[in-house]
N, C-alpha and C. Protein backbone atom coordinates (compact mmCIF):
# COMPACT_ATOMS: atom_id res chain seq x y z
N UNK A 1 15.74 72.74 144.82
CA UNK A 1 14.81 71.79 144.32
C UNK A 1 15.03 71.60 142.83
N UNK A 2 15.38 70.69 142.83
CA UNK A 2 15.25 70.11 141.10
C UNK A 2 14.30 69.91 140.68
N UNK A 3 14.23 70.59 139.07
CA UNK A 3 12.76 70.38 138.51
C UNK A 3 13.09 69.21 137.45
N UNK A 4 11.93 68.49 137.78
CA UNK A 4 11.67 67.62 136.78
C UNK A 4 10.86 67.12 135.81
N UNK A 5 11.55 66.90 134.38
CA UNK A 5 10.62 67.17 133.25
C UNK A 5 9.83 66.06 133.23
N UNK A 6 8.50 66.03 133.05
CA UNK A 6 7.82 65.06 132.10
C UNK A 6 8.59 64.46 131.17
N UNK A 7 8.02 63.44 130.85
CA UNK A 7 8.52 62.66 129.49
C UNK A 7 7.80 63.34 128.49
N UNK A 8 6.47 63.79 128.25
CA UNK A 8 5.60 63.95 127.56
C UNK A 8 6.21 65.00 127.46
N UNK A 9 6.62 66.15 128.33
CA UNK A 9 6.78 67.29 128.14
C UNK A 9 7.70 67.52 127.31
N UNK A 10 9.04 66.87 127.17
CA UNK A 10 10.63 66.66 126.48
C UNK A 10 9.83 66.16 124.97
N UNK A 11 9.04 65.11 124.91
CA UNK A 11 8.80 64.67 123.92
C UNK A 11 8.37 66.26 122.73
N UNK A 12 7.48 66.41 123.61
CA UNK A 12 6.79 67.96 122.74
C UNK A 12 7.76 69.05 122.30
N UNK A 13 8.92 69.29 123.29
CA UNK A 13 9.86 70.17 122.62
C UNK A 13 10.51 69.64 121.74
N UNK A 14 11.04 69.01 121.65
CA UNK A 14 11.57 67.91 120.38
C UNK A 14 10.88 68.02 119.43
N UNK A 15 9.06 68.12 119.48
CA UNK A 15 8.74 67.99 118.41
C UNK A 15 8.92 69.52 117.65
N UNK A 16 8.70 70.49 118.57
CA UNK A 16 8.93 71.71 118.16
C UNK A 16 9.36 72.58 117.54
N UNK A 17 11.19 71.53 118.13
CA UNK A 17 11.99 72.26 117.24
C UNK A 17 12.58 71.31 116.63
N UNK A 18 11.87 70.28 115.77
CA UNK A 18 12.05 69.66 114.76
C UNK A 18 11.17 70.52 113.56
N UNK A 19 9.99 70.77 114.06
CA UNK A 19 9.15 72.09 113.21
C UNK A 19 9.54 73.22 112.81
N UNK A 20 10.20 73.58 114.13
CA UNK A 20 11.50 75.24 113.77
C UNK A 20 12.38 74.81 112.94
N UNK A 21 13.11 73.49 113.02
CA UNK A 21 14.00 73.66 111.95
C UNK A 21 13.63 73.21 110.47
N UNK A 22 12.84 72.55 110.40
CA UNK A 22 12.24 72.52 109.35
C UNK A 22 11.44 74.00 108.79
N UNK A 23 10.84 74.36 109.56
CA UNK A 23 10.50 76.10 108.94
C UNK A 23 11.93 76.93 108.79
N UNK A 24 12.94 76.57 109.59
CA UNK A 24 14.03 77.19 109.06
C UNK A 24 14.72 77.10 107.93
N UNK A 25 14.65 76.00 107.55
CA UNK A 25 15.36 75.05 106.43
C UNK A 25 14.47 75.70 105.14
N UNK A 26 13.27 76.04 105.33
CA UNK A 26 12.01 76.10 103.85
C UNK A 26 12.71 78.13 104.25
N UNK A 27 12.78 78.36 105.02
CA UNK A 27 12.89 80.47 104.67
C UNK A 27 13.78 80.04 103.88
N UNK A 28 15.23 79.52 104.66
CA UNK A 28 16.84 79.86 103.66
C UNK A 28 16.30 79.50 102.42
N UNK A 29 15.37 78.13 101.85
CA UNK A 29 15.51 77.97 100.65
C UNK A 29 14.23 79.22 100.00
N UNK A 30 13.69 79.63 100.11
CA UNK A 30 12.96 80.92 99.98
C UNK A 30 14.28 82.42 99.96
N UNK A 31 14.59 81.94 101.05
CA UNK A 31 15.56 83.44 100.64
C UNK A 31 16.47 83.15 99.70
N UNK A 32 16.79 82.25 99.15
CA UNK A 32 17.84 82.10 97.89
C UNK A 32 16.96 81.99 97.03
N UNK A 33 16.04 81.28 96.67
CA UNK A 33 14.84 81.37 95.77
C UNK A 33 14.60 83.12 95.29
N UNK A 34 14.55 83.79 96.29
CA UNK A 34 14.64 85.38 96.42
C UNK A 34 15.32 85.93 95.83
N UNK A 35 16.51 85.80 96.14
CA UNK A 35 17.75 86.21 96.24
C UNK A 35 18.27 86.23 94.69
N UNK A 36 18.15 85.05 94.38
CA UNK A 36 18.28 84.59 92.82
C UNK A 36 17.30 85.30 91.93
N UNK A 37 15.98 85.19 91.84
CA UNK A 37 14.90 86.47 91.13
C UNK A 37 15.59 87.61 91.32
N UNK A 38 16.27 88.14 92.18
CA UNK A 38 16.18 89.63 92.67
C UNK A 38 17.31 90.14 91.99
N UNK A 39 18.74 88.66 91.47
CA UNK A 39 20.07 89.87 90.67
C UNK A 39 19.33 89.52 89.15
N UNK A 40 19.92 90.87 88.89
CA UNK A 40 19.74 91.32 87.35
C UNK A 40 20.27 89.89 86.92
N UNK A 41 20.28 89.61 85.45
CA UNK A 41 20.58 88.76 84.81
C UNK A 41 21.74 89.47 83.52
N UNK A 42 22.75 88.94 83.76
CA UNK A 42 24.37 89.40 82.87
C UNK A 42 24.35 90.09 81.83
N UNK A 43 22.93 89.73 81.61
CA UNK A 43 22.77 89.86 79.95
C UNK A 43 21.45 91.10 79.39
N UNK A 44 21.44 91.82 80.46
CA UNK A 44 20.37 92.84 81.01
C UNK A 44 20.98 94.42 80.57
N UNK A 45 21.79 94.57 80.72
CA UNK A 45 22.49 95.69 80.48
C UNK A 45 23.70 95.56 79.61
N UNK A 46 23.63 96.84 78.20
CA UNK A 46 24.84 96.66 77.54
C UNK A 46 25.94 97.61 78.34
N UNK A 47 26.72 97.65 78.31
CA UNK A 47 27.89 98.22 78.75
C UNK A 47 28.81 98.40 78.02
N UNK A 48 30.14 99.56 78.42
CA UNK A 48 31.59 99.99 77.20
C UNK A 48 32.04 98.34 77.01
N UNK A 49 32.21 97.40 78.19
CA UNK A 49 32.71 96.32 78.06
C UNK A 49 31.92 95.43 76.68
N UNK A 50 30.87 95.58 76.93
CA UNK A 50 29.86 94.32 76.04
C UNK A 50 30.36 95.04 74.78
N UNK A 51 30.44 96.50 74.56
CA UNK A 51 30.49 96.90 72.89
C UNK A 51 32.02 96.51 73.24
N UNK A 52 32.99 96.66 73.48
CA UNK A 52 34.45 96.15 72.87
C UNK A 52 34.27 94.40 72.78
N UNK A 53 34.10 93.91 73.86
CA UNK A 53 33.71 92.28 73.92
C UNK A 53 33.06 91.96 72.31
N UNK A 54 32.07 92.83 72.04
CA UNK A 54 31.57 92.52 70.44
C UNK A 54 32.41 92.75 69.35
N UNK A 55 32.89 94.10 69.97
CA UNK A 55 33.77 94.27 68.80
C UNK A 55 35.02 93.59 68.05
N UNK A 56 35.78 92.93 69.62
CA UNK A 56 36.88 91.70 69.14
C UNK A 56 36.70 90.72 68.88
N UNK A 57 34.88 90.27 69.53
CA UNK A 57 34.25 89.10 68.61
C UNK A 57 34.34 89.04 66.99
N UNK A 58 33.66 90.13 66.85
CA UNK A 58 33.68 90.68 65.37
C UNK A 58 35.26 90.41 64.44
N UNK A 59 35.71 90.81 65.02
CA UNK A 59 36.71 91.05 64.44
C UNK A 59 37.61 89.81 64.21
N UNK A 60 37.40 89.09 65.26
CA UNK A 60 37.82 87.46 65.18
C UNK A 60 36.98 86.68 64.16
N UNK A 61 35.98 87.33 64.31
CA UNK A 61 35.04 86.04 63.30
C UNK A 61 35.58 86.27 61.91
N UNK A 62 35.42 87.74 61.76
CA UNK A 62 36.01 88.46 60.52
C UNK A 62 37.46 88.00 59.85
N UNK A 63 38.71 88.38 60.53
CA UNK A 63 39.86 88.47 60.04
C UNK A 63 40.80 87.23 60.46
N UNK A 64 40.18 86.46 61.33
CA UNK A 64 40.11 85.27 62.92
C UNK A 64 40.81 84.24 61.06
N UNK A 65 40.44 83.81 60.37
CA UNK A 65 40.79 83.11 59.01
C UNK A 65 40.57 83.61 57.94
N UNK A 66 40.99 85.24 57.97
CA UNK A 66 40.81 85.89 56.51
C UNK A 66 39.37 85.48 55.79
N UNK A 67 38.29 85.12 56.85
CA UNK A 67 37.46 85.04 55.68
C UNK A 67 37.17 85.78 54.53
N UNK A 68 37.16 87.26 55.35
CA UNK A 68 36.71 88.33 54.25
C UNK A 68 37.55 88.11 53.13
N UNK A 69 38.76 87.55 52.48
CA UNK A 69 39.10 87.45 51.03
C UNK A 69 37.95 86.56 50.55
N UNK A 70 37.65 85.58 50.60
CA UNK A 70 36.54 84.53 49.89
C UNK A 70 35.38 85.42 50.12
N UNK A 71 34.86 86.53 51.17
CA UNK A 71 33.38 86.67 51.04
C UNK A 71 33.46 87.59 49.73
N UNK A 72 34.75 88.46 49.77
CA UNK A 72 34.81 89.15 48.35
C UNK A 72 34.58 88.12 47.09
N UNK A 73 35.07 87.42 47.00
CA UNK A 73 34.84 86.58 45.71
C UNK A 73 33.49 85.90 45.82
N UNK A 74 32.94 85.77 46.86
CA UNK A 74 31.74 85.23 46.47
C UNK A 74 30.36 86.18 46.11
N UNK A 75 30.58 87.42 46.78
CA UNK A 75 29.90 88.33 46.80
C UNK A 75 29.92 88.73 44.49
N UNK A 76 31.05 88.25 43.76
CA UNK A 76 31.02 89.05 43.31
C UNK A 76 30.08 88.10 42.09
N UNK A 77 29.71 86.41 42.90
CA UNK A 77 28.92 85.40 42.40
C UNK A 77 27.09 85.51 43.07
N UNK A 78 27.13 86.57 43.59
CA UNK A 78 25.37 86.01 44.15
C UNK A 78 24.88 87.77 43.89
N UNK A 79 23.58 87.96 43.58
CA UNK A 79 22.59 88.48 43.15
C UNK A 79 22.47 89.29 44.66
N UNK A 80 21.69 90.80 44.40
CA UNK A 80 21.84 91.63 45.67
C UNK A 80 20.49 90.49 46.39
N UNK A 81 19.26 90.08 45.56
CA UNK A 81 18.34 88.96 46.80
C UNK A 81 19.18 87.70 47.47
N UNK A 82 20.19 87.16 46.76
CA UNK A 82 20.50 86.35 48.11
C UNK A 82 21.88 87.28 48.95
N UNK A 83 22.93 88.55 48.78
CA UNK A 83 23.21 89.15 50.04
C UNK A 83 22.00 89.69 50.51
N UNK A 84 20.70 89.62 50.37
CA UNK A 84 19.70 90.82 51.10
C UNK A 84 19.63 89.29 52.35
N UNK A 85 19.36 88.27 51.81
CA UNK A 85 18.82 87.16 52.49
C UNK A 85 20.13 86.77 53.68
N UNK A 86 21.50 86.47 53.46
CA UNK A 86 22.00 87.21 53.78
C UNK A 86 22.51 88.06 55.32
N UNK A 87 22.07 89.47 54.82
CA UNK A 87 21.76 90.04 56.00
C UNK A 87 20.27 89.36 56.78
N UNK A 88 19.71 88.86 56.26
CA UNK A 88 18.32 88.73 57.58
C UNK A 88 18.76 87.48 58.10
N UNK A 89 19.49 86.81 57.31
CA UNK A 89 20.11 85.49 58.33
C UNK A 89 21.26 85.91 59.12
N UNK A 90 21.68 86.84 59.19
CA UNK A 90 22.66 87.12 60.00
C UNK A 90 22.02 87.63 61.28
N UNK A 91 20.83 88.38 60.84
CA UNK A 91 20.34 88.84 62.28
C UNK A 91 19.58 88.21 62.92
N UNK A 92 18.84 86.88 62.29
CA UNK A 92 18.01 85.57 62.89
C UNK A 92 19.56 84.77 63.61
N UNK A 93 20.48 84.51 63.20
CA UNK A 93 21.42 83.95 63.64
C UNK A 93 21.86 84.57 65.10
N UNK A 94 22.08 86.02 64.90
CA UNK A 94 22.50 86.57 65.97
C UNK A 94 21.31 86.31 67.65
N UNK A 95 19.86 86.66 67.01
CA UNK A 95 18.55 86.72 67.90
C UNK A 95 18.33 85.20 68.46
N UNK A 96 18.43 84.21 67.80
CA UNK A 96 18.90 82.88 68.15
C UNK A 96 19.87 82.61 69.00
N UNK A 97 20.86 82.75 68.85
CA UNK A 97 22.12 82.70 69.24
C UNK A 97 22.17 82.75 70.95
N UNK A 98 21.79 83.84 70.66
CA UNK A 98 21.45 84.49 72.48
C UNK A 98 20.24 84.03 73.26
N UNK A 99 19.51 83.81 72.21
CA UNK A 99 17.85 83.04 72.87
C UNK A 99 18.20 82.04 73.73
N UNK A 100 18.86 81.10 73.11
CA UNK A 100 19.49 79.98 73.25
C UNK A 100 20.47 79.76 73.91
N UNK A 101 21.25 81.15 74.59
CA UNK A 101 22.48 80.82 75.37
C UNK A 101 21.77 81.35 76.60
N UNK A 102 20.90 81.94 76.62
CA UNK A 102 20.19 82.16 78.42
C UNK A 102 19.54 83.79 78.12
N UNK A 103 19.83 84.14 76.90
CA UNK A 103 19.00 85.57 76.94
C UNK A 103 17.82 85.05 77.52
N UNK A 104 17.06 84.11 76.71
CA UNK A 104 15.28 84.33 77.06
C UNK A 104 14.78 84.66 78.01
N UNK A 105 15.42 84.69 79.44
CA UNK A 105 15.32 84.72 80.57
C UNK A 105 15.09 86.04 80.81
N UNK A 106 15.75 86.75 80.29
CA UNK A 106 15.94 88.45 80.29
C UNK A 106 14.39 89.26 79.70
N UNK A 107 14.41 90.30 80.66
CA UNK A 107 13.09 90.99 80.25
C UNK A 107 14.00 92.10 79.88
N UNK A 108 13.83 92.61 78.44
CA UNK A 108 14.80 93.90 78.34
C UNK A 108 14.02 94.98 77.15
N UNK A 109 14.22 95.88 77.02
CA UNK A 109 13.36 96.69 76.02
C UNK A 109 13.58 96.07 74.41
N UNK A 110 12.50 96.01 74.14
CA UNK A 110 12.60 95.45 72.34
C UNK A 110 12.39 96.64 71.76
N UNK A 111 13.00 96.55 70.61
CA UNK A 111 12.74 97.73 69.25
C UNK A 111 11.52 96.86 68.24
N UNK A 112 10.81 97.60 67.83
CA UNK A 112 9.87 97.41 66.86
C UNK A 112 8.73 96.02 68.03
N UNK A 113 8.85 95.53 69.07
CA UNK A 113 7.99 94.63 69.88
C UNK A 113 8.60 93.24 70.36
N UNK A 114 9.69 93.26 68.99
CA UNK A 114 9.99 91.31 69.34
C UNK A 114 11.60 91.50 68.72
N UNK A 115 12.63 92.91 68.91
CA UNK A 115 13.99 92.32 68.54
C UNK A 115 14.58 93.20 69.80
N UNK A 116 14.99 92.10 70.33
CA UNK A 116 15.63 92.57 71.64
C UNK A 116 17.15 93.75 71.52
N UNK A 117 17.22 94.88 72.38
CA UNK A 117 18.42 95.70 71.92
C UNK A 117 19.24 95.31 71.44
N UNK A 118 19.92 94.51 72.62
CA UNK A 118 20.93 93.63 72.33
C UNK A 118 21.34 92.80 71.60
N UNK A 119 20.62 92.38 70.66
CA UNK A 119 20.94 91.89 69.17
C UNK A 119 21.13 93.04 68.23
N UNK A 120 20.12 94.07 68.24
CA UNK A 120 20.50 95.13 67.14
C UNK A 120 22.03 95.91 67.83
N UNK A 121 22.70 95.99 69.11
CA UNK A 121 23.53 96.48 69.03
C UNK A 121 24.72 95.57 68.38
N UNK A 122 24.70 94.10 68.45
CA UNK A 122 25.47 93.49 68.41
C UNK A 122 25.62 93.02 66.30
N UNK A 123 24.54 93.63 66.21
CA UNK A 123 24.21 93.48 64.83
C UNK A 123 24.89 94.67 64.17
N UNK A 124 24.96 95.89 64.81
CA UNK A 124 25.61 96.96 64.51
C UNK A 124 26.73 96.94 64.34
N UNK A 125 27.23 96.71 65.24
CA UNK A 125 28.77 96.46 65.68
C UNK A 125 29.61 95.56 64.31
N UNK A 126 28.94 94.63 64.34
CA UNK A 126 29.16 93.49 63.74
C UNK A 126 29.43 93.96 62.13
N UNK A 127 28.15 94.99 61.65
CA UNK A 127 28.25 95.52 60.49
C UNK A 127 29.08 96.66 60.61
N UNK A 128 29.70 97.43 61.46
CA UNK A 128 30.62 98.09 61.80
C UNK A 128 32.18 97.96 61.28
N UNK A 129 32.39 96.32 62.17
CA UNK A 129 33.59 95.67 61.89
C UNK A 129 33.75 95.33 60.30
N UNK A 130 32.81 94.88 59.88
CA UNK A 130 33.16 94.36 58.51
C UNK A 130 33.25 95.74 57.39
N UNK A 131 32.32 96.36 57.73
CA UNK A 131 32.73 97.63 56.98
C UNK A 131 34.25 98.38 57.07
N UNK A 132 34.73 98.44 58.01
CA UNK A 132 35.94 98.88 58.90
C UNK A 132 37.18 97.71 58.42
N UNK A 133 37.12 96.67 58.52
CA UNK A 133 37.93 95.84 58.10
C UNK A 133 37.71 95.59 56.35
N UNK A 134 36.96 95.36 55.69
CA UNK A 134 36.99 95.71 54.31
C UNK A 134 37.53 96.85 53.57
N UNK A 135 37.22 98.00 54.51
CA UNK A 135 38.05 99.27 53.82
C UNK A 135 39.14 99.33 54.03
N UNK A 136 40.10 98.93 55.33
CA UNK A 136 41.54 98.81 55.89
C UNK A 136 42.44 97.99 54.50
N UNK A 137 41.96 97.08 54.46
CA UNK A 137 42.44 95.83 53.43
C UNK A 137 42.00 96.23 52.52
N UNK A 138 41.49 97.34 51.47
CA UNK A 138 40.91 97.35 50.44
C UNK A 138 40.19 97.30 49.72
N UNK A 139 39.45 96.35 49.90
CA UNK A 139 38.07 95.32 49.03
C UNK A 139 37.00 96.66 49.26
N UNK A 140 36.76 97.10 49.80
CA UNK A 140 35.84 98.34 49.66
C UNK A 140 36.38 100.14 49.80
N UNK A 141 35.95 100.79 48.91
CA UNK A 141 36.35 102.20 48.91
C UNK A 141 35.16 102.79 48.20
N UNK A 142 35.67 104.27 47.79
CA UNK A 142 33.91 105.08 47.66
C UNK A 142 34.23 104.66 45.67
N UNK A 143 34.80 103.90 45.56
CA UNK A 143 34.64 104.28 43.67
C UNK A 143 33.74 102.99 43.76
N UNK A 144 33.60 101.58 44.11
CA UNK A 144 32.67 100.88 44.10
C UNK A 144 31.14 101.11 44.45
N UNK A 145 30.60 101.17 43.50
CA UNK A 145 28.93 101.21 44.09
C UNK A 145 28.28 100.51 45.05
N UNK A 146 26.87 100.89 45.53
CA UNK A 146 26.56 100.59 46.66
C UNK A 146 26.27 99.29 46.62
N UNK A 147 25.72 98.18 45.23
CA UNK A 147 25.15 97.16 45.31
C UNK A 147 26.56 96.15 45.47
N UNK A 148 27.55 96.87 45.04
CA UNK A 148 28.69 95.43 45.09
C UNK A 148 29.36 95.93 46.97
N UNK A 149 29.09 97.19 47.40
CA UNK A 149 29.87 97.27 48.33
C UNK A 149 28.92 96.05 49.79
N UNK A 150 27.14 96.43 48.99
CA UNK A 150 25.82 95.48 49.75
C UNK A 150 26.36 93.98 49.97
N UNK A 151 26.86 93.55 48.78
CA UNK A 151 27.46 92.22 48.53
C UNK A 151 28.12 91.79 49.41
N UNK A 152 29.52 92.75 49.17
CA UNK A 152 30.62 92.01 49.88
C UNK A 152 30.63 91.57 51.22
N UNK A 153 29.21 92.96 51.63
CA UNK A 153 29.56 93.16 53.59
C UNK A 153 28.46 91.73 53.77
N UNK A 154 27.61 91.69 53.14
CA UNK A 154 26.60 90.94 53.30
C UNK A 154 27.30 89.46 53.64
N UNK A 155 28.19 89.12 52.52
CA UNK A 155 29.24 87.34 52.28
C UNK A 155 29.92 87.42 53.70
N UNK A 156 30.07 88.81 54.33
CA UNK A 156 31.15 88.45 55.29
C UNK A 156 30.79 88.49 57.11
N UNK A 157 29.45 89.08 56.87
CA UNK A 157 28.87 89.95 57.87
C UNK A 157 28.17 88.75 59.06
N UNK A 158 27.99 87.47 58.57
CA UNK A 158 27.62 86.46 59.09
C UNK A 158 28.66 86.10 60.21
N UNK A 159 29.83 85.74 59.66
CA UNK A 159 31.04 85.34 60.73
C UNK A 159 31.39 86.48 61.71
N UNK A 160 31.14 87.74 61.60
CA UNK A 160 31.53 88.72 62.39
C UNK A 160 30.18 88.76 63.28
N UNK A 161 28.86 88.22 62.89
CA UNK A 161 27.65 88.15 63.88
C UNK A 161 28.20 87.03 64.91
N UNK A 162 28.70 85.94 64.08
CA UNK A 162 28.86 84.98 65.50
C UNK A 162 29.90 85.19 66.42
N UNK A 163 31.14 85.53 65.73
CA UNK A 163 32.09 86.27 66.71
C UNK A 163 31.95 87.05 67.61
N UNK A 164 30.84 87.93 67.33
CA UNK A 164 30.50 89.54 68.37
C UNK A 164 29.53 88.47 69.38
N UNK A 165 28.66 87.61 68.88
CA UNK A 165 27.89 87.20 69.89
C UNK A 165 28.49 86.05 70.42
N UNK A 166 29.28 85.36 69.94
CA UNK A 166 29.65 84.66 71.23
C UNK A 166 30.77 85.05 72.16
N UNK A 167 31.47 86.32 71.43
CA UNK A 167 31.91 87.21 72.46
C UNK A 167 31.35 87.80 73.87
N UNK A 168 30.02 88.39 73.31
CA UNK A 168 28.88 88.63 74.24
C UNK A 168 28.79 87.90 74.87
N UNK A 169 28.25 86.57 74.75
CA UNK A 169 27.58 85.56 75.86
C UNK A 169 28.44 84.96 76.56
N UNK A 170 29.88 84.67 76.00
CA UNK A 170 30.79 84.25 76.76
C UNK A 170 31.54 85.21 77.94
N UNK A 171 31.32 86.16 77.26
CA UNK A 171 31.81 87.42 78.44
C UNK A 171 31.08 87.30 79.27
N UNK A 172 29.59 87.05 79.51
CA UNK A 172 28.82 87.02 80.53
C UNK A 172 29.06 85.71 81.18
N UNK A 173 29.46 85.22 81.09
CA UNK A 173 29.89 83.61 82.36
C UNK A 173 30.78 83.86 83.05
N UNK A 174 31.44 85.06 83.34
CA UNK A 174 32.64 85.62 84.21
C UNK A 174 31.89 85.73 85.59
């Protein structure tokens, strides 16, 4: 015996699983919605990679066009208040920098409430390189005092912030 469907009846499954697939269609986009909240974000954890990545940033920004000869000569034209100014634009530059390339997104531990690690490491580094590359080449040793040695790192310490950080952020798009 053959069974035979209603019309009404065919109509209703149809509608059914036009409903199932539409509830199917809204999970997947929920589970990627998910899925996406749930990976860390690139820029969440420093790693050996992120400190060398900074460090050849650095070092490019630094030696990348010899700036450091001109920051010496200019350093030996500006007053320790504008290298002090200076360094705090180097580290607004750096905290920017990253705000703006997709850090903000990142929930990560701050030092002092509002400077995210990852700028003070990259700020380190950064003053690392220029110290390190000034003494290699000369321009700094222990017979210069501290306010002209403040100077020099200060004129040069800017280009080695953007180097280390866009080292950083670009390393993270891999």
């Amino acid at each position: 015996m053959a069974s035979t469907k209603s019309p009404k009846l065919s109509v209703e499954e149809v509608k059914i699983e036009k409903m199932q697939e539409k509830e199917l269609r809204n999970l997947e986009l929920l589970q990627k919605e998910v899925t996406r909240q749930s990976q860390s974000h690139p820029l969440t954890k420093i790693t050996r990679a992120d400190v060398v990545r900074s460090i050849i940033g650095a070092l490019i920004g630094t030696v990348g066009h010899f700036a450091f000869f001109y920051g010496v000569e200019i350093a030996n034209r500006i007053s320790v208040a504008r290298a002090s100014i200076l360094y705090l634009l180097s580290g607004v530059v750096s905290f920017f920098f990253m705000y703006y390339s997709g850090f903000r997104k990142v929930k990560e531990v701050r030092i002092m409430r509002f400077i995210p690690t990852r700028v003070v490491v990259v700020y380190v580094i950064s003053l690392s390189v220029v110290l390190s590359t000034l003494y290699l080449f000369g321009f700094i040793d222990l017979t210069l005092g501290f306010e002209q040695i403040y100077k020099i790192v200060a004129t040069t310490l800017l280009l080695a912030v953007l180097g280390a950080s866009t080292a950083d952020i670009l390393g993270k798009r891999e």
